[in-house]
C-alpha atoms as a PDB file:
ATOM      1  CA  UNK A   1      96.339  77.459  89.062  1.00  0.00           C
ATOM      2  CA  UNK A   2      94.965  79.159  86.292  1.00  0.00           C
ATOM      3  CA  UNK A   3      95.349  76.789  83.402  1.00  0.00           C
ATOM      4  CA  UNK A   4      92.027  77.901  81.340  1.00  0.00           C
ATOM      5  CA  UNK A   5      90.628  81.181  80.924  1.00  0.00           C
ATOM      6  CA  UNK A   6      86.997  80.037  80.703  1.00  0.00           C
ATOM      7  CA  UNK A   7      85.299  83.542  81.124  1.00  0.00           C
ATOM      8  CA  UNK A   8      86.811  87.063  78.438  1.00  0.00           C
ATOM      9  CA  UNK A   9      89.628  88.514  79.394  1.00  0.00           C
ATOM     10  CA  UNK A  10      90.361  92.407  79.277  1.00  0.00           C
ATOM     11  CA  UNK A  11      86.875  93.538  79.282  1.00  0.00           C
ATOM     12  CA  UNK A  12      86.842  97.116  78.736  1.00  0.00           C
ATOM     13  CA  UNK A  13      83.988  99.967  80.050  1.00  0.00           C
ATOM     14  CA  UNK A  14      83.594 103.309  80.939  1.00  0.00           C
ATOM     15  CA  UNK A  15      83.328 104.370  84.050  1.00  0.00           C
ATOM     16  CA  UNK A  16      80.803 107.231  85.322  1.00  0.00           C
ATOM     17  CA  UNK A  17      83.212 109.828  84.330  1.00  0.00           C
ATOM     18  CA  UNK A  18      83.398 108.640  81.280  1.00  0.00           C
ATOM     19  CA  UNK A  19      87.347 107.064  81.341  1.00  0.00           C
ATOM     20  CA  UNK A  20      88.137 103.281  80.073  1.00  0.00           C
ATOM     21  CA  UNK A  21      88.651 100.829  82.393  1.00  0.00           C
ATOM     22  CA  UNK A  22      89.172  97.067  82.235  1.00  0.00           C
ATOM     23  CA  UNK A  23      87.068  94.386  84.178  1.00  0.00           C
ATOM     24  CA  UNK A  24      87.315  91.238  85.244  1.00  0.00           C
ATOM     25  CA  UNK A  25      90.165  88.930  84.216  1.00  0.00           C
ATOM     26  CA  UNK A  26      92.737  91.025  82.752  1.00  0.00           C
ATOM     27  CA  UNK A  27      95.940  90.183  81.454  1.00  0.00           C
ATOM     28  CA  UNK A  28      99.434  92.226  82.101  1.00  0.00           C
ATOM     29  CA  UNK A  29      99.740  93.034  78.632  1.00  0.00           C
ATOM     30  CA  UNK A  30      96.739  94.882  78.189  1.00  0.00           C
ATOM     31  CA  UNK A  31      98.225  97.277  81.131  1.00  0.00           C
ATOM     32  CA  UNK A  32     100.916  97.846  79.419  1.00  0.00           C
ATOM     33  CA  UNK A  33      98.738  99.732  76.386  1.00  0.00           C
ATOM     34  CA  UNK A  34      96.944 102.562  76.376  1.00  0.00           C
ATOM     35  CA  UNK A  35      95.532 104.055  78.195  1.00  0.00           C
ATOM     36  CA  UNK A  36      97.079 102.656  80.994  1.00  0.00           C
ATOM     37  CA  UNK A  37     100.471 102.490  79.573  1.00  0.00           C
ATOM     38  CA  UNK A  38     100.706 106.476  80.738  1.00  0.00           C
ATOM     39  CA  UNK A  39     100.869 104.946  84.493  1.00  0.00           C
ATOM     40  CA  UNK A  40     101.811 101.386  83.621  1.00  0.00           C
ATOM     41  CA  UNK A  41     105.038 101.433  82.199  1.00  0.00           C
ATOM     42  CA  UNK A  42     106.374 104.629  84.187  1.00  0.00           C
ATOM     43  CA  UNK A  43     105.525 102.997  87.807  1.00  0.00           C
ATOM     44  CA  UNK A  44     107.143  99.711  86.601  1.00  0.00           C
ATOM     45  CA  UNK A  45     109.867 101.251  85.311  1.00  0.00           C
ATOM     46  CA  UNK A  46     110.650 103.672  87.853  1.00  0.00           C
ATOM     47  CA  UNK A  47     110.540 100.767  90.357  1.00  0.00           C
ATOM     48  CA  UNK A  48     113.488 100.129  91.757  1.00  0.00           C
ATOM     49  CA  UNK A  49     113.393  96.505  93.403  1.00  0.00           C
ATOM     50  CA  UNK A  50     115.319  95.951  97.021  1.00  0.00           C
ATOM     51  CA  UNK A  51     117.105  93.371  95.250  1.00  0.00           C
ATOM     52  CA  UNK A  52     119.259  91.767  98.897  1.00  0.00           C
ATOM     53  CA  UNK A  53     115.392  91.444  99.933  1.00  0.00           C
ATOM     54  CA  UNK A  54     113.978  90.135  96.918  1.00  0.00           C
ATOM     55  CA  UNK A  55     116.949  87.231  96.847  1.00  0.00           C
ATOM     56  CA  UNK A  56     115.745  85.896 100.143  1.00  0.00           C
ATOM     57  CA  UNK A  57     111.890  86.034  98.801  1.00  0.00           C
ATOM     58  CA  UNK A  58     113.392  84.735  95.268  1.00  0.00           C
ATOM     59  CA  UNK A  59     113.312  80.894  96.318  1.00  0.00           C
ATOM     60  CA  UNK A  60     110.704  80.678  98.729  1.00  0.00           C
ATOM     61  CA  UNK A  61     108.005  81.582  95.464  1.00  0.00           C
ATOM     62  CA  UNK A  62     107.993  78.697  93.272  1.00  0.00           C
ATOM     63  CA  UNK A  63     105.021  76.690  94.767  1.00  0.00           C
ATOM     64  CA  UNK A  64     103.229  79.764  95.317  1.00  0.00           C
ATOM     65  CA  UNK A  65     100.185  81.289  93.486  1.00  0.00           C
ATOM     66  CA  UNK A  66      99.124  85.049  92.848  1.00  0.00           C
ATOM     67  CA  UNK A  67      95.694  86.745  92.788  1.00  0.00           C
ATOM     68  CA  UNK A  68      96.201  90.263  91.878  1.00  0.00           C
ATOM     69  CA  UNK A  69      92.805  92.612  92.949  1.00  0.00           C
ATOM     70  CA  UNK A  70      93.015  95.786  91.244  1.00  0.00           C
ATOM     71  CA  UNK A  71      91.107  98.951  89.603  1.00  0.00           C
ATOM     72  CA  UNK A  72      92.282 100.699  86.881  1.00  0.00           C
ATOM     73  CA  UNK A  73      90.609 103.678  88.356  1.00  0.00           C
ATOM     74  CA  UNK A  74      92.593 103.413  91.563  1.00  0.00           C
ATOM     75  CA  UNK A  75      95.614 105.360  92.261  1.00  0.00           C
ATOM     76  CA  UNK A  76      96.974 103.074  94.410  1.00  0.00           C
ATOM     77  CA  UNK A  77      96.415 100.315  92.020  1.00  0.00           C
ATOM     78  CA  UNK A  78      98.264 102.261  89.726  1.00  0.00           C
ATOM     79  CA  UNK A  79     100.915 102.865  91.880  1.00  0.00           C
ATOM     80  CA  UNK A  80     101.611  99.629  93.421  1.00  0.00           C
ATOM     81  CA  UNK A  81     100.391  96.819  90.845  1.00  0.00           C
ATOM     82  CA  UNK A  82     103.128  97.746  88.976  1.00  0.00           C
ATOM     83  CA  UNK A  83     105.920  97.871  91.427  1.00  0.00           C
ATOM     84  CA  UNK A  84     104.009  94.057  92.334  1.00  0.00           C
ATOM     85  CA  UNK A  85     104.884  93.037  88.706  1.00  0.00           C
ATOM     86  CA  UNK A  86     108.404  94.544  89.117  1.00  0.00           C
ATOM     87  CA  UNK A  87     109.533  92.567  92.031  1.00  0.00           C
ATOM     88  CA  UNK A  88     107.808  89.453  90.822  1.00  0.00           C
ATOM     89  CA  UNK A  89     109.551  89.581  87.562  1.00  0.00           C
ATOM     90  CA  UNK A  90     112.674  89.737  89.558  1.00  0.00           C
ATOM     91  CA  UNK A  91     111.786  87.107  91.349  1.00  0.00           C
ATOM     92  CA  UNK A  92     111.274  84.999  88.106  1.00  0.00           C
ATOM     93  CA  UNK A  93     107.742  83.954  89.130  1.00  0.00           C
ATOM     94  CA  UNK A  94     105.815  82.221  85.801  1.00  0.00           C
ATOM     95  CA  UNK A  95     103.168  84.251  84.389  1.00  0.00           C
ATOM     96  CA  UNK A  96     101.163  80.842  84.967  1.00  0.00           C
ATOM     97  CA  UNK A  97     101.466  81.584  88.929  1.00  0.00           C
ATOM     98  CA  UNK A  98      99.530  85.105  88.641  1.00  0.00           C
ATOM     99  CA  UNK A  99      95.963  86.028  88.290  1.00  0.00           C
ATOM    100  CA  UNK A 100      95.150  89.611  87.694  1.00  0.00           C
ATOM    101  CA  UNK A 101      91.523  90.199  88.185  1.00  0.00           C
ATOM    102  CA  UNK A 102      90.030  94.056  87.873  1.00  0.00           C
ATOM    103  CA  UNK A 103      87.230  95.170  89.823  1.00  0.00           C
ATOM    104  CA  UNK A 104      84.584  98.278  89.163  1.00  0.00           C
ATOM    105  CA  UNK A 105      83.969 101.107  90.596  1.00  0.00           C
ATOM    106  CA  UNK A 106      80.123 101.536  89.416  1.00  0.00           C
ATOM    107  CA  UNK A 107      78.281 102.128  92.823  1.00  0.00           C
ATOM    108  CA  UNK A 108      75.860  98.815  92.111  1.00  0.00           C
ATOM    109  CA  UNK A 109      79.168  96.667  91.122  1.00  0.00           C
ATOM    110  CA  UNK A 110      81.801  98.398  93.707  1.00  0.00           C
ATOM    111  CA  UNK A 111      84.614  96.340  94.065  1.00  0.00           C
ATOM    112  CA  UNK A 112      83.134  93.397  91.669  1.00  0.00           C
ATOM    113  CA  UNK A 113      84.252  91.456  89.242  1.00  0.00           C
ATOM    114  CA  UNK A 114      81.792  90.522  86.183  1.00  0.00           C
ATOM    115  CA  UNK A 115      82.740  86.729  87.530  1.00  0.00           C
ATOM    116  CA  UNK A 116      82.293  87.614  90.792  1.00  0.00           C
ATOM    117  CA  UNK A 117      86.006  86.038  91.346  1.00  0.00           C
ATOM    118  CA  UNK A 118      86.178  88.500  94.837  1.00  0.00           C
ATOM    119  CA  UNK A 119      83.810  86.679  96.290  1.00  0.00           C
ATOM    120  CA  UNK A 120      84.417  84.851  99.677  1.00  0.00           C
ATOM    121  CA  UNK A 121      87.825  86.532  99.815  1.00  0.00           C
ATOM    122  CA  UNK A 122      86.953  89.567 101.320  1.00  0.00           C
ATOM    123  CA  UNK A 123      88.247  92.519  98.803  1.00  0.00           C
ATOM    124  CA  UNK A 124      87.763  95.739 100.451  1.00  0.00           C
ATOM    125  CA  UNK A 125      90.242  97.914  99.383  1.00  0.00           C
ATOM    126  CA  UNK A 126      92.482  97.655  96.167  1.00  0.00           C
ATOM    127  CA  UNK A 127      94.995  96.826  95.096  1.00  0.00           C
ATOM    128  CA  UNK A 128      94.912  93.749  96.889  1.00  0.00           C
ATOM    129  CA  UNK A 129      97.761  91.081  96.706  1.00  0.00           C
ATOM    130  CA  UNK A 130      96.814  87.282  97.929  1.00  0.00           C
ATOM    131  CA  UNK A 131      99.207  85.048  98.377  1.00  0.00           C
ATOM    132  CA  UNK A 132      98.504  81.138  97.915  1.00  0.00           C
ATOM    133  CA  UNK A 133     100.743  77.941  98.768  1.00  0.00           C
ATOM    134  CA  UNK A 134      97.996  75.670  97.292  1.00  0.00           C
ATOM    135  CA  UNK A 135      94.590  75.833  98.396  1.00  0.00           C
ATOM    136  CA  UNK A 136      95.848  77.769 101.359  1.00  0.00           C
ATOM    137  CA  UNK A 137      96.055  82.111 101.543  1.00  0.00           C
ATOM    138  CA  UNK A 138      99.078  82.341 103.561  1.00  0.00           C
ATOM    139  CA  UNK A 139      98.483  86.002 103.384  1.00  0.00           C
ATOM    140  CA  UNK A 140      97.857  89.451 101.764  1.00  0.00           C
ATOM    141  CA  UNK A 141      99.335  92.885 101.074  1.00  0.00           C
ATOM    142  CA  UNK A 142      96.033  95.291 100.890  1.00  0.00           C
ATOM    143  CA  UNK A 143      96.235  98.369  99.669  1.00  0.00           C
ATOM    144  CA  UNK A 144      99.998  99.395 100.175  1.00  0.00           C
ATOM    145  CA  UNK A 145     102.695  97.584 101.964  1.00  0.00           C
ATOM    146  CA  UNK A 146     103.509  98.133 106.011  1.00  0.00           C
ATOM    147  CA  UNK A 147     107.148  98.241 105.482  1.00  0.00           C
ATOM    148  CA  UNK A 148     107.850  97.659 101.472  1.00  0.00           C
ATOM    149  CA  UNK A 149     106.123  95.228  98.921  1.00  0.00           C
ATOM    150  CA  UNK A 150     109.844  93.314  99.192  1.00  0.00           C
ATOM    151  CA  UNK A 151     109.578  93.263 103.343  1.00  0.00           C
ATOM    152  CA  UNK A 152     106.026  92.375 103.411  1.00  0.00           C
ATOM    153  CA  UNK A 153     106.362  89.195 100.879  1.00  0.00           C
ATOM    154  CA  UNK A 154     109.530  87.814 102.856  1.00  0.00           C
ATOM    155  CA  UNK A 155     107.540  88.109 106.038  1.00  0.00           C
ATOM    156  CA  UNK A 156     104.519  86.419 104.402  1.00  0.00           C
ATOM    157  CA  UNK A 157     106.242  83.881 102.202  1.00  0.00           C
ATOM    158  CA  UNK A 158     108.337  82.811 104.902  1.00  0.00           C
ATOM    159  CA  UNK A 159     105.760  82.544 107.711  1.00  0.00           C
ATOM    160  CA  UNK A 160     107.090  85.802 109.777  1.00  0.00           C
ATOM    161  CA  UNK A 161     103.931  87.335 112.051  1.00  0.00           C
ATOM    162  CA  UNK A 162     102.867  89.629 109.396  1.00  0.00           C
ATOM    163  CA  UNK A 163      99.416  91.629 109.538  1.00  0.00           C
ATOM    164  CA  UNK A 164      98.387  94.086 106.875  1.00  0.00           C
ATOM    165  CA  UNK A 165      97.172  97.392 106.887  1.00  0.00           C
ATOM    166  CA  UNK A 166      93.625  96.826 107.877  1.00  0.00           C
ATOM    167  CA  UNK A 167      93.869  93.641 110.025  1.00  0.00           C
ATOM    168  CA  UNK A 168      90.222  93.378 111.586  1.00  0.00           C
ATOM    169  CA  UNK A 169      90.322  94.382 114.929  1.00  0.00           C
ATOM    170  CA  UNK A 170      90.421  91.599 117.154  1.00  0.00           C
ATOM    171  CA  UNK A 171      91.639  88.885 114.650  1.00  0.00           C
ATOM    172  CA  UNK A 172      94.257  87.086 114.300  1.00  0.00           C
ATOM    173  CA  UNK A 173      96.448  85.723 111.514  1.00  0.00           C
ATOM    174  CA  UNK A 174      94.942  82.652 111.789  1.00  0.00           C
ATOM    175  CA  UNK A 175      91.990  84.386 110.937  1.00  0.00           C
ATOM    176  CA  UNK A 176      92.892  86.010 107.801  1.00  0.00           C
ATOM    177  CA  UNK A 177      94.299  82.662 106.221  1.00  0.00           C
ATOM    178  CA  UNK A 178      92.071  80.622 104.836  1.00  0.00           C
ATOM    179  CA  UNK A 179      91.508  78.257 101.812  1.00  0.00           C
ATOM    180  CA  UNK A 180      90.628  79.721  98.546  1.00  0.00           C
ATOM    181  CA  UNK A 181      86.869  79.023  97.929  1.00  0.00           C
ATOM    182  CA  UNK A 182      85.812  76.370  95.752  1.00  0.00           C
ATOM    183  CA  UNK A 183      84.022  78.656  93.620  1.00  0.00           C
ATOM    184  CA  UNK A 184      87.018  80.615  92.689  1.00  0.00           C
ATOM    185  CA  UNK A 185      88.965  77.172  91.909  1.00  0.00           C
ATOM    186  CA  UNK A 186      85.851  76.556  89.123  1.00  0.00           C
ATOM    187  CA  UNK A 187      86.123  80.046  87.844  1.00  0.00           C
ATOM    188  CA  UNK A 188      90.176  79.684  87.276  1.00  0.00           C
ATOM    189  CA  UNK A 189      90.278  76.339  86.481  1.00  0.00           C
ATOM    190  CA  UNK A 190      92.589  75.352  89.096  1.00  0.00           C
ATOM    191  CA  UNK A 191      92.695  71.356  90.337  1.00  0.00           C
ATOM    192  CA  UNK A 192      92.179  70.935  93.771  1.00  0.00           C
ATOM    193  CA  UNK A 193      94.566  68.502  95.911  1.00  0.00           C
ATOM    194  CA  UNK A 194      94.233  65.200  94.181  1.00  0.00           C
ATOM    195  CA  UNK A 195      92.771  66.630  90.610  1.00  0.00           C
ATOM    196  CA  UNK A 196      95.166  67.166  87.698  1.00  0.00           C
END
């Protein structure tokens, strides 16, 4: 899904108060270094995975894809991206099947990407998790979990009614999967059905 970086990864700025963040396409490792190691590595860490719930999630990942929506200047980015990362290394998902993309919190670029990868996808709140079986968003942890990250990726992943946090009023699930826009597929690289 995301076979070539085309665009930098781990862009770094500094926010309005003056702290680092990152931007844009960022890889896992870079979280994992300061700064952000300080709430990085001590929220993964801490993390401890509901591992009967994570075996029944476990096999129901491997044709499934990962966009990770976050802000380093988010608390509950901080808080939950990691505990993501946890429970999808337990799950032995391939680093190939996640895309971690960091958004800014400048007030002419809030919630942006520099390559614009949020939009048609609707990122309102962060950290947001979207879940792809191909082309297809089967669904989306936003923010934090309704039950527990482990709960709400079974019911997703195995096509349970599941609505997150801040469902639109008056939609339904139907309405909140949809296919991944074509523009994001050029910006990751990804082949659509048919392409290699």
């Amino acid at each position: 899904m995301f076979a070539h970086q085309t665009k930098p990864v781990n862009i770094e700025a500094t926010d309005k108060k003056g702290n680092l963040i990152l931007l844009g396409k960022t890889t896992r490792e870079r979280l994992s270094q300061a700064p952000f190691d300080s709430w990085y590595n001590k929220n993964y860490e801490s993390y401890i995975v509901d591992s009967n719930i994570a075996a029944q999630v476990k096999p129901l990942l491997g044709n499934k894809h990962f966009l990770v929506f976050m802000g380093t200047w988010c608390g509950d980015s901080r808080r939950e991206v990691p505990r993501m990362y946890r429970i999808l290394d337990y799950c032995q998902v391939k680093p190939s099947q996640i895309q971690l993309i960091n958004v800014s919190n400048s007030d002419t670029a809030y919630k942006q990407s520099p390559g614009h990868e949020e939009q048609g996808l609707n990122i309102r709140r962060v950290p947001t998790l979207l879940i792809f079986e191909g082309r297809r968003e089967v669904g989306r942890v936003v923010e934090s979990p309704v039950t527990s990250l482990e709960k709400d990726m079974l019911a997703i992943v195995s096509g349970q009614p599941y609505e997150h946090r801040y469902k639109l009023p008056g939609k339904n699930m139907a309405d909140t999967t949809r296919l991944q826009p074509a523009a994001l597929l050029r910006k990751t690289g990804k082949a659509g059905p048919g392409r290699q």
